[in-house]
PDB file of N, CA and C in Angstrom:
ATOM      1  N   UNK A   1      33.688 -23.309  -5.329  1.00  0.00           N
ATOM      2  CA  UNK A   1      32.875 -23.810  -4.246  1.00  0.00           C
ATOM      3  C   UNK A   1      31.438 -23.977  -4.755  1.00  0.00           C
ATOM      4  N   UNK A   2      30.632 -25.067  -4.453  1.00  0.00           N
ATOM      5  CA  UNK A   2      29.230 -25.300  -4.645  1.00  0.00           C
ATOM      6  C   UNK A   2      28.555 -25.477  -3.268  1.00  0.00           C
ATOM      7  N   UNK A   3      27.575 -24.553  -3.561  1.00  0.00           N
ATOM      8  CA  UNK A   3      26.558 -24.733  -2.454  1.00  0.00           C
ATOM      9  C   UNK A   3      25.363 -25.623  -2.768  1.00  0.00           C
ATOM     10  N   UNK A   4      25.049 -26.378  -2.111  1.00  0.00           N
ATOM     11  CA  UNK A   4      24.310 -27.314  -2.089  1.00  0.00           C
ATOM     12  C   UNK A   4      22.485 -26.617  -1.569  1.00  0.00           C
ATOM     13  N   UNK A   5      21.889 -26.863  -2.008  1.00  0.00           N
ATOM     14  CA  UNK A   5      20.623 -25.855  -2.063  1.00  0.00           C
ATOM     15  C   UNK A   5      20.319 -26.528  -0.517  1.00  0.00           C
ATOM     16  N   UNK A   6      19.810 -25.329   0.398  1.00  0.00           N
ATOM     17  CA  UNK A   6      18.892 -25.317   1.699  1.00  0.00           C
ATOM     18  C   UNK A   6      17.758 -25.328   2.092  1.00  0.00           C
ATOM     19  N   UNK A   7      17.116 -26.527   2.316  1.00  0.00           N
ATOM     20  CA  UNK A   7      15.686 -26.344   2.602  1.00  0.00           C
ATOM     21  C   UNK A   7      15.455 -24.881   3.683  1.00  0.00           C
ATOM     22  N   UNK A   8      14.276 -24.037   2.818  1.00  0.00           N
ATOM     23  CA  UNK A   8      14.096 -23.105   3.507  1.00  0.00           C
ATOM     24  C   UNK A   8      12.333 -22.697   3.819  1.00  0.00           C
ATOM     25  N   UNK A   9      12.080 -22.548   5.256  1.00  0.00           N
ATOM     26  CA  UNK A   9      10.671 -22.783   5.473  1.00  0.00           C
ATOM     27  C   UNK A   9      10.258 -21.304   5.505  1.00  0.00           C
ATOM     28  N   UNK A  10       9.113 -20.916   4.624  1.00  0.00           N
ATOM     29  CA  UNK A  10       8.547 -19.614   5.032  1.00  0.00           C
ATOM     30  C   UNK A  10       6.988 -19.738   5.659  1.00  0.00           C
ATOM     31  N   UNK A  11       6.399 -19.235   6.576  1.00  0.00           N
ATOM     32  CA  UNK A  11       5.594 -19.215   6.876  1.00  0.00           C
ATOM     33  C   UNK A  11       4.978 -17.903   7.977  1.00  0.00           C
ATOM     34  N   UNK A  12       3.636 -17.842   8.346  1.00  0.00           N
ATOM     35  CA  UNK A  12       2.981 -17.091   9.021  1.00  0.00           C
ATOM     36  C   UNK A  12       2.829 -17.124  10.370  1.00  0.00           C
ATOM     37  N   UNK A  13       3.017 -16.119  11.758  1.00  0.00           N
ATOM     38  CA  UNK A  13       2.917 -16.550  12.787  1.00  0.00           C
ATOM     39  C   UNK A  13       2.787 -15.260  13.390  1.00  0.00           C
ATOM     40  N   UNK A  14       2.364 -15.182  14.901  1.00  0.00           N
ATOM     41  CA  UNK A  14       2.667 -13.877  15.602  1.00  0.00           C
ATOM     42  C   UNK A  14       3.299 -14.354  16.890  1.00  0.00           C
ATOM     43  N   UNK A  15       4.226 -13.216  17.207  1.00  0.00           N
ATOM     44  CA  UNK A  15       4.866 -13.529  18.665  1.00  0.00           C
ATOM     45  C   UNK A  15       3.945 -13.160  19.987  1.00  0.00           C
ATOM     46  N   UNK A  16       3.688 -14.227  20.804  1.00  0.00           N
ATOM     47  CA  UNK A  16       3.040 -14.105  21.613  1.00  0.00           C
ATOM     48  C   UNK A  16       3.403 -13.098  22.961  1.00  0.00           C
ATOM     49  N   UNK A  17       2.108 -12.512  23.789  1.00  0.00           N
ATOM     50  CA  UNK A  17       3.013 -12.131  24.597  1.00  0.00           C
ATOM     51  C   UNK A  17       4.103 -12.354  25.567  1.00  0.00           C
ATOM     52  N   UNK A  18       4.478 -13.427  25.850  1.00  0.00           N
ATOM     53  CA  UNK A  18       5.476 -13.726  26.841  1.00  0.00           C
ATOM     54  C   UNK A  18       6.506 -13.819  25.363  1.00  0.00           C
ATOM     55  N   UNK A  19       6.678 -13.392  24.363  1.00  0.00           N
ATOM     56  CA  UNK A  19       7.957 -13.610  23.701  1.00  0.00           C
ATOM     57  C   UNK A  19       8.053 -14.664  22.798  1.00  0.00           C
ATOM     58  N   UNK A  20       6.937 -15.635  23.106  1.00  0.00           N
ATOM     59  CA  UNK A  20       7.138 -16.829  22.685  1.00  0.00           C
ATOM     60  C   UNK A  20       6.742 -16.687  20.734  1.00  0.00           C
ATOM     61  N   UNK A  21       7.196 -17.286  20.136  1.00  0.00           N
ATOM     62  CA  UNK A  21       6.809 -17.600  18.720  1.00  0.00           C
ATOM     63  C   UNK A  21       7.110 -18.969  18.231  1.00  0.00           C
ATOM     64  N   UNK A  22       5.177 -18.902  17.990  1.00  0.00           N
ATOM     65  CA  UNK A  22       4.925 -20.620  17.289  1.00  0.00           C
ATOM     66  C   UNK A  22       5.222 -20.738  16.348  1.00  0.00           C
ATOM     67  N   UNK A  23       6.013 -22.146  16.021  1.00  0.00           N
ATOM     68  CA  UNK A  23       6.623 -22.575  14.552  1.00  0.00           C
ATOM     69  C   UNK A  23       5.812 -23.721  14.442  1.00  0.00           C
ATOM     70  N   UNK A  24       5.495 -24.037  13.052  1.00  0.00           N
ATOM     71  CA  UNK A  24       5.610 -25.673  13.007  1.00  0.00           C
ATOM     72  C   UNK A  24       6.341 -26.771  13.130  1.00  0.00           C
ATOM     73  N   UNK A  25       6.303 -27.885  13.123  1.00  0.00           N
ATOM     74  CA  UNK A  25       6.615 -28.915  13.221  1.00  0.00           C
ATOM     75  C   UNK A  25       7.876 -29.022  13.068  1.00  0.00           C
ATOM     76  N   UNK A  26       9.292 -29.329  13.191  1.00  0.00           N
ATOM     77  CA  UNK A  26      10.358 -29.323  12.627  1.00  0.00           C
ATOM     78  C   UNK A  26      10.896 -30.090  13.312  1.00  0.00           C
ATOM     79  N   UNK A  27      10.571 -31.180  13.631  1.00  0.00           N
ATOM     80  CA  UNK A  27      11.344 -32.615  14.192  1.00  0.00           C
ATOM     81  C   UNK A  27      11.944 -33.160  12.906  1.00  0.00           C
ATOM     82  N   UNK A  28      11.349 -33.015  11.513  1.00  0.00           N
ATOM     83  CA  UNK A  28      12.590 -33.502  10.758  1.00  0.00           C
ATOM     84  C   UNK A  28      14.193 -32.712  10.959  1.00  0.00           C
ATOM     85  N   UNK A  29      14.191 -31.547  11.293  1.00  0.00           N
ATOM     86  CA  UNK A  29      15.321 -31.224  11.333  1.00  0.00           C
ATOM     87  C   UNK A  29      16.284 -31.098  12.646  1.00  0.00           C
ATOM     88  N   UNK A  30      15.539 -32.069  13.662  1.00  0.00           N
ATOM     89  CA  UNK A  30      15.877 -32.311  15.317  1.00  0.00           C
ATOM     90  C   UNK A  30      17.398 -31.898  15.176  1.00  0.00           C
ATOM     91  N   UNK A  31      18.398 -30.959  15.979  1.00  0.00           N
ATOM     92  CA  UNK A  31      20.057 -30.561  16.226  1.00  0.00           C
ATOM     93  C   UNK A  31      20.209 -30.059  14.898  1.00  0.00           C
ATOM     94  N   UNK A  32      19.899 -29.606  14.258  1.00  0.00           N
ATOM     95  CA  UNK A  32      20.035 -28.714  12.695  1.00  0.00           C
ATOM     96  C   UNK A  32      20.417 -27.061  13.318  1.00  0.00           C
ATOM     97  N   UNK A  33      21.493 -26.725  13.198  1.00  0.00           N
ATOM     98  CA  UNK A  33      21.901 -25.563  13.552  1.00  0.00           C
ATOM     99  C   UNK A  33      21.071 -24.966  12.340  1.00  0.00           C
ATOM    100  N   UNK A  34      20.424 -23.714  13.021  1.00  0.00           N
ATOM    101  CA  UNK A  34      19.296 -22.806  11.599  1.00  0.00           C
ATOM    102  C   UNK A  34      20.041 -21.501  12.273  1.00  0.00           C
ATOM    103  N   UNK A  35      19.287 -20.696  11.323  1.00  0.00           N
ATOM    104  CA  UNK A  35      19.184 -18.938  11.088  1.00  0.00           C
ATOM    105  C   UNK A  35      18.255 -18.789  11.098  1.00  0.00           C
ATOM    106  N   UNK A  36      17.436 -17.950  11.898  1.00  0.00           N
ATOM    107  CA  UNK A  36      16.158 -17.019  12.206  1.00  0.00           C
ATOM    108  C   UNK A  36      16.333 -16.033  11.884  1.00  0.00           C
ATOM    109  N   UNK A  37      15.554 -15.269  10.583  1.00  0.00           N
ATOM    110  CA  UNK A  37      15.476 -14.158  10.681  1.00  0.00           C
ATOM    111  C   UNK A  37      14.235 -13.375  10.666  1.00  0.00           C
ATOM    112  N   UNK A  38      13.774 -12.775  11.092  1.00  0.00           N
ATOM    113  CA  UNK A  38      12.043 -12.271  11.551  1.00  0.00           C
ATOM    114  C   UNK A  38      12.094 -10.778  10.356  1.00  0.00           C
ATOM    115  N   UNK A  39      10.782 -10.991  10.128  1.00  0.00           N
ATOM    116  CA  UNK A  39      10.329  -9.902   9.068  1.00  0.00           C
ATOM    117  C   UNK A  39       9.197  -9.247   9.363  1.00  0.00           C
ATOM    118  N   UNK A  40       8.853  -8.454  10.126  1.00  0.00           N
ATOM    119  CA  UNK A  40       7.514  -7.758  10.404  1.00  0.00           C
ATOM    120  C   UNK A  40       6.641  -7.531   9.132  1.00  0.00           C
ATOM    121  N   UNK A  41       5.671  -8.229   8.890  1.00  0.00           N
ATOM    122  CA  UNK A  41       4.450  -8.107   8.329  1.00  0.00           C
ATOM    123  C   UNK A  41       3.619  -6.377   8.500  1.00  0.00           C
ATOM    124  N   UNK A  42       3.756  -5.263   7.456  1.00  0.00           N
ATOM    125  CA  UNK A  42       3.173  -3.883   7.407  1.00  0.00           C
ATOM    126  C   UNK A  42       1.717  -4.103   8.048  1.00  0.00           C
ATOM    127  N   UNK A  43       1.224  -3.513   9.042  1.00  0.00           N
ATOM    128  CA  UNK A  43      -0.682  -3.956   9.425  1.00  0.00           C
ATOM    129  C   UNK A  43      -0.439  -2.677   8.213  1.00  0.00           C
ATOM    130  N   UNK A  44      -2.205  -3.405   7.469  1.00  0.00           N
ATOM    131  CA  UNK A  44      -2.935  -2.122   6.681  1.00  0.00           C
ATOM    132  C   UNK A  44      -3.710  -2.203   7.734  1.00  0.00           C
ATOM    133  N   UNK A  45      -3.206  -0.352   7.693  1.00  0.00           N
ATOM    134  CA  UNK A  45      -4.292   0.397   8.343  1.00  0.00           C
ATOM    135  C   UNK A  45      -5.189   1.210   7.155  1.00  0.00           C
ATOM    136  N   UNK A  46      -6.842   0.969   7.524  1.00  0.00           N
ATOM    137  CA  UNK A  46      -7.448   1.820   6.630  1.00  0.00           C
ATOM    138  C   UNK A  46      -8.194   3.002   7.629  1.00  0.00           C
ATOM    139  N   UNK A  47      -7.828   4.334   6.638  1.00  0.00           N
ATOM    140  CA  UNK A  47      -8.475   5.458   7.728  1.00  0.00           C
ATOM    141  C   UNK A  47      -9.858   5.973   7.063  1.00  0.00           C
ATOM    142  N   UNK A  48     -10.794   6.138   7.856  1.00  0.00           N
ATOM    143  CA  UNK A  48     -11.613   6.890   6.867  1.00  0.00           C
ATOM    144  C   UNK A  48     -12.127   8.217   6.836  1.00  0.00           C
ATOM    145  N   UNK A  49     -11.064   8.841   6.368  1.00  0.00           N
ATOM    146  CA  UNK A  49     -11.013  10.280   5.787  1.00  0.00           C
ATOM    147  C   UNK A  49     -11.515  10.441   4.779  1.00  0.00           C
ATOM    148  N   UNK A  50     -12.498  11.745   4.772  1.00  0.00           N
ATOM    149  CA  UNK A  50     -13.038  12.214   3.819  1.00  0.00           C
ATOM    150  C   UNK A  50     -12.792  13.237   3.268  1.00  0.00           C
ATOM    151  N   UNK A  51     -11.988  13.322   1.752  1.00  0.00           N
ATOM    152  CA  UNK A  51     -11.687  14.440   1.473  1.00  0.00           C
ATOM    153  C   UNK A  51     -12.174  14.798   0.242  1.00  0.00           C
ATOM    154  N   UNK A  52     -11.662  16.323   0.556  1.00  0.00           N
ATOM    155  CA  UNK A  52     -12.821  16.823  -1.213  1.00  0.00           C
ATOM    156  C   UNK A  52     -12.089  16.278  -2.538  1.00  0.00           C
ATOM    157  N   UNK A  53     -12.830  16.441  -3.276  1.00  0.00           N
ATOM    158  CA  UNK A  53     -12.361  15.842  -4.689  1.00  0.00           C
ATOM    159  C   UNK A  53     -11.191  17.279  -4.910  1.00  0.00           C
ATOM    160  N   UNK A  54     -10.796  17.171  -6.164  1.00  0.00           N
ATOM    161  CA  UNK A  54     -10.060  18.438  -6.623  1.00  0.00           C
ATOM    162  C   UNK A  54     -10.928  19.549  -7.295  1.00  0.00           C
ATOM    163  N   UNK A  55     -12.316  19.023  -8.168  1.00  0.00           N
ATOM    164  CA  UNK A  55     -13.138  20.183  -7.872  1.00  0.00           C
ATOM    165  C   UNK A  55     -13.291  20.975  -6.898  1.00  0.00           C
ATOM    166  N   UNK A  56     -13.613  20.353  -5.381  1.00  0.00           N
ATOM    167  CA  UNK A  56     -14.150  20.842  -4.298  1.00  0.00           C
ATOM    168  C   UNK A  56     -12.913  22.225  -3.972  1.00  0.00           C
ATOM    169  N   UNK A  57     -11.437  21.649  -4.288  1.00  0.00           N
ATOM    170  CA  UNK A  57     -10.537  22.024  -3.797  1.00  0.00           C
ATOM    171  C   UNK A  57     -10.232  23.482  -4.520  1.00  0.00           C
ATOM    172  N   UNK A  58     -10.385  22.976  -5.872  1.00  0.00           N
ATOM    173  CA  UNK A  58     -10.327  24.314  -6.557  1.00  0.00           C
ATOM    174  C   UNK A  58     -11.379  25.612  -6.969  1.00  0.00           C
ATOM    175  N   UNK A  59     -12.333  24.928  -6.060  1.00  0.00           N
ATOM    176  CA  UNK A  59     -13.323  25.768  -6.327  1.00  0.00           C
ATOM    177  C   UNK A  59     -13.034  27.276  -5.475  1.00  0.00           C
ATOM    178  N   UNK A  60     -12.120  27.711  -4.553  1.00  0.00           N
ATOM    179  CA  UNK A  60     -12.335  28.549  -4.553  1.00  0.00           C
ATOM    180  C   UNK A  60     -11.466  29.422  -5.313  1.00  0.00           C
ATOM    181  N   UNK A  61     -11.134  28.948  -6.481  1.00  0.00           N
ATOM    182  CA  UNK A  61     -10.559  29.890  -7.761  1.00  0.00           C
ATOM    183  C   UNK A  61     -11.319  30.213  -8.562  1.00  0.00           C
ATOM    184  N   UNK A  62     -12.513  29.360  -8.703  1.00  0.00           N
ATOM    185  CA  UNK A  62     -13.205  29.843  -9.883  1.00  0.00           C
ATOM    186  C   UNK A  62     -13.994  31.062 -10.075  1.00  0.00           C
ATOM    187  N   UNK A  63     -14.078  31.431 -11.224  1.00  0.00           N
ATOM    188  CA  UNK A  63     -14.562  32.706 -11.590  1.00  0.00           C
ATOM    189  C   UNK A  63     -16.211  32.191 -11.913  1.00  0.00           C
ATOM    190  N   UNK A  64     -17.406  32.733 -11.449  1.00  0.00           N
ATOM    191  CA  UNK A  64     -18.347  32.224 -12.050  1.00  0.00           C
ATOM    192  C   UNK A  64     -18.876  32.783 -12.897  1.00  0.00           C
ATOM    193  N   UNK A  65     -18.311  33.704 -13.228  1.00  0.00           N
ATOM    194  CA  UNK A  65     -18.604  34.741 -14.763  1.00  0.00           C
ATOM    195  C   UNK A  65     -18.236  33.690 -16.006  1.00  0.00           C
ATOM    196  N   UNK A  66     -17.093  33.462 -15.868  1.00  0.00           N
ATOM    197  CA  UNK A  66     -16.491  32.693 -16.734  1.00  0.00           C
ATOM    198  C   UNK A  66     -16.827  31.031 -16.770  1.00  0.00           C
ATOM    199  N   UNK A  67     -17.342  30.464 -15.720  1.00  0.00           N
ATOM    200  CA  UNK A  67     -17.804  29.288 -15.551  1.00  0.00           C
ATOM    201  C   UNK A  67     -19.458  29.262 -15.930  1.00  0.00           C
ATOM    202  N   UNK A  68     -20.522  30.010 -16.374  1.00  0.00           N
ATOM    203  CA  UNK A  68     -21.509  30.518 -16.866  1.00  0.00           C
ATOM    204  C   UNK A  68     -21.431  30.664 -18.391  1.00  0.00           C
ATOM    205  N   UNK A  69     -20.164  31.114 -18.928  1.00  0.00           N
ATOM    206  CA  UNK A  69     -19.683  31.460 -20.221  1.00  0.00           C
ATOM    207  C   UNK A  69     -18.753  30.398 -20.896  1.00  0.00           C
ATOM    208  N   UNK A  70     -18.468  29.386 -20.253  1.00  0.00           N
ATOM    209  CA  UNK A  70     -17.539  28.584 -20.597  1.00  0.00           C
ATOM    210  C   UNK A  70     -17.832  27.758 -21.760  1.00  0.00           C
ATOM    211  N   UNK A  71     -18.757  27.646 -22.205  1.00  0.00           N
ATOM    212  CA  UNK A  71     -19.278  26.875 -23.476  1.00  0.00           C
ATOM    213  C   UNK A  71     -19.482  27.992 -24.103  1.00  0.00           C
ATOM    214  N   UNK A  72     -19.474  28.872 -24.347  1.00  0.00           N
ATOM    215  CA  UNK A  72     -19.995  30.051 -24.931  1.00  0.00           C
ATOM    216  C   UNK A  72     -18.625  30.323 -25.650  1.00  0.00           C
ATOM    217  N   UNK A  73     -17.230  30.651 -24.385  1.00  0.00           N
ATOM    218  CA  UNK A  73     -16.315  30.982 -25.041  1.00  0.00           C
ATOM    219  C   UNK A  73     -15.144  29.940 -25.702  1.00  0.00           C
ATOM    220  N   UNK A  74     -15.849  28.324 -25.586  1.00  0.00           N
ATOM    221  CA  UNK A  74     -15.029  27.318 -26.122  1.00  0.00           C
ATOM    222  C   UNK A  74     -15.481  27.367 -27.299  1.00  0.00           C
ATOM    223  N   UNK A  75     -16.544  27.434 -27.675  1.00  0.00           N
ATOM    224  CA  UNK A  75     -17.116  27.141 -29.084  1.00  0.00           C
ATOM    225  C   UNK A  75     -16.688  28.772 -30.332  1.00  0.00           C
ATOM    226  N   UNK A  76     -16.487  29.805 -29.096  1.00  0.00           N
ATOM    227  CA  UNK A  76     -16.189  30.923 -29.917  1.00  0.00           C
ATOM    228  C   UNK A  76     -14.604  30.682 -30.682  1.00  0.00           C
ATOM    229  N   UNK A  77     -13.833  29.929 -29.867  1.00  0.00           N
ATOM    230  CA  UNK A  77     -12.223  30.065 -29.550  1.00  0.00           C
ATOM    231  C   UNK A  77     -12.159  28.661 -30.942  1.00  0.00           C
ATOM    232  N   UNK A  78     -13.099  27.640 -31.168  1.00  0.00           N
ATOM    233  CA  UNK A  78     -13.082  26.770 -32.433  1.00  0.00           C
ATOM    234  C   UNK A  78     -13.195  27.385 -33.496  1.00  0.00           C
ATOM    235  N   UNK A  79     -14.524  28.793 -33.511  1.00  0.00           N
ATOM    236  CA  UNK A  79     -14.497  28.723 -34.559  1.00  0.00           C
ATOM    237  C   UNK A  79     -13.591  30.067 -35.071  1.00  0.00           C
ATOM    238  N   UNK A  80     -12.607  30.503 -34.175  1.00  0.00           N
ATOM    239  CA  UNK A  80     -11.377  31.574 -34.932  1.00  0.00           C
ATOM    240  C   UNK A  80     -10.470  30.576 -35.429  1.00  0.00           C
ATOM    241  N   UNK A  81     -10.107  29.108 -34.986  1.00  0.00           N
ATOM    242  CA  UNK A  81      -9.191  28.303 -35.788  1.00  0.00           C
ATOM    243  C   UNK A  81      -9.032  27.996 -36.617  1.00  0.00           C
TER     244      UNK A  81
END
C-alpha cells in the first residue's frame, strides 16, 4: 500500500470563550473530511523567587576556625606532597 502524502496545516490560535476556535482560511479544502487534533501550548510561567545561592545554604556548616585557616592549611597540605 502507498500513501500518498497529506497536506497538513500547523498553526497558532486560542479557543475563544464561547468554545469557538479560529482557523484560517480553508476554502481550498471546501467538504474535505479532516482530523483535528488540539495540542495545548505549556504557558511559561516565570516566578520570582529568591533563593540563596549554595554558599548561603551551606553556610550554616561552616566552621570559622577553619574558614580563617583555610589558606594556611591548603598551602601546608602542598607542601607534605
Amino acid at each position: 500500500m502507498i500513501l500518498a502524502p497529506q497536506p497538513s496545516l500547523v498553526f497558532d490560535t486560542t479557543i475563544l470563550e464561547n468554545g469557538i476556535i479560529k482557523i484560517p482560511e480553508l476554502n481550498k479544502w471546501q467538504n474535505q473530511e479532516i482530523h483535528i487534533v488540539i495540542v495545548f501550548k505549556d504557558k511559561i510561567q516565570q516566578k520570582n523567587v529568591k533563593s540563596a545561592s549554595l554558599a548561603g545554604r551551606l553556610n550554616k556548616y561552616a566552621n570559622p576556625e577553619l574558614i580563617e585557616r583555610e589558606s594556611e592549611i591548603a598551602w601546608s597540605n602542598l607542601k607534605d606532597e
